[in-house]
C-alpha atoms as a PDB file:
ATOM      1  CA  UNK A   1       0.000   0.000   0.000  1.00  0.00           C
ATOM      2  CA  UNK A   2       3.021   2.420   0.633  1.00  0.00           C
ATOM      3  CA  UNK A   3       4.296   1.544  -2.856  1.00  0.00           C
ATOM      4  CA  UNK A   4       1.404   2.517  -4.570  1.00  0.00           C
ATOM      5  CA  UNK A   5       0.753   5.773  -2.836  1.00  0.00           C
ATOM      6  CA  UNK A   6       4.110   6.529  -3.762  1.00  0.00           C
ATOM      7  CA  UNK A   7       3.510   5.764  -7.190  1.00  0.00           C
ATOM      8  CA  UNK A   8       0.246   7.632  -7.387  1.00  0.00           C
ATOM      9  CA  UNK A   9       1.782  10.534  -6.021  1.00  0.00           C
ATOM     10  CA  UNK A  10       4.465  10.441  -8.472  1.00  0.00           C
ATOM     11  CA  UNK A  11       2.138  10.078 -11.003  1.00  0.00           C
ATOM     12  CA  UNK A  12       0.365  13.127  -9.727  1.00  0.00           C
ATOM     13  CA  UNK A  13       3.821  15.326  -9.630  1.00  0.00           C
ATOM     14  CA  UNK A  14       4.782  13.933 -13.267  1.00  0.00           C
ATOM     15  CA  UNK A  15       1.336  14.972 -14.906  1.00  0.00           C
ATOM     16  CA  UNK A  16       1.296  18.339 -13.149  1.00  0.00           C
ATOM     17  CA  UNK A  17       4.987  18.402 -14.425  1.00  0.00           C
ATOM     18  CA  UNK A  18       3.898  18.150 -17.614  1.00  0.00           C
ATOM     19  CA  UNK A  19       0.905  20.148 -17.199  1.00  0.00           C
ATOM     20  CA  UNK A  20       3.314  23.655 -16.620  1.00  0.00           C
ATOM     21  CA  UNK A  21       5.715  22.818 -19.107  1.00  0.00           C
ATOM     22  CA  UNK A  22       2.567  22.078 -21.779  1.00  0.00           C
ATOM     23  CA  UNK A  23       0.934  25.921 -20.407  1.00  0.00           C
ATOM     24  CA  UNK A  24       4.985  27.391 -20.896  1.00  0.00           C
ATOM     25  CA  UNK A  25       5.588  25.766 -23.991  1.00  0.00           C
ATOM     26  CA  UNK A  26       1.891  27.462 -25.184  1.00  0.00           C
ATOM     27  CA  UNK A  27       2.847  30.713 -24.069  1.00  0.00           C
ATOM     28  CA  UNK A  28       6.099  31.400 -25.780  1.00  0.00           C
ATOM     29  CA  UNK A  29       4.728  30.155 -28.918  1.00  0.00           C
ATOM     30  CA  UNK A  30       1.811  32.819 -28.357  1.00  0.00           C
ATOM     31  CA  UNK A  31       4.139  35.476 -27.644  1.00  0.00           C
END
């Protein structure tokens, strides 16, 4: 059980991750 709330947490921190970088990556191609 401690495993896999690791792993969902990671999951959570790598899609958030990618969430900024997506919303960044948007932004200086708008600019």
């Amino acid at each position: 059980t401690l495993e896999s709330a690791k792993n969902l947490m990671g999951d959570d921190s790598v899609v958030s991750y990618n969430k900024i970088s997506t919303e960044m990556d948007l932004k200086s191609i708008l600019k």
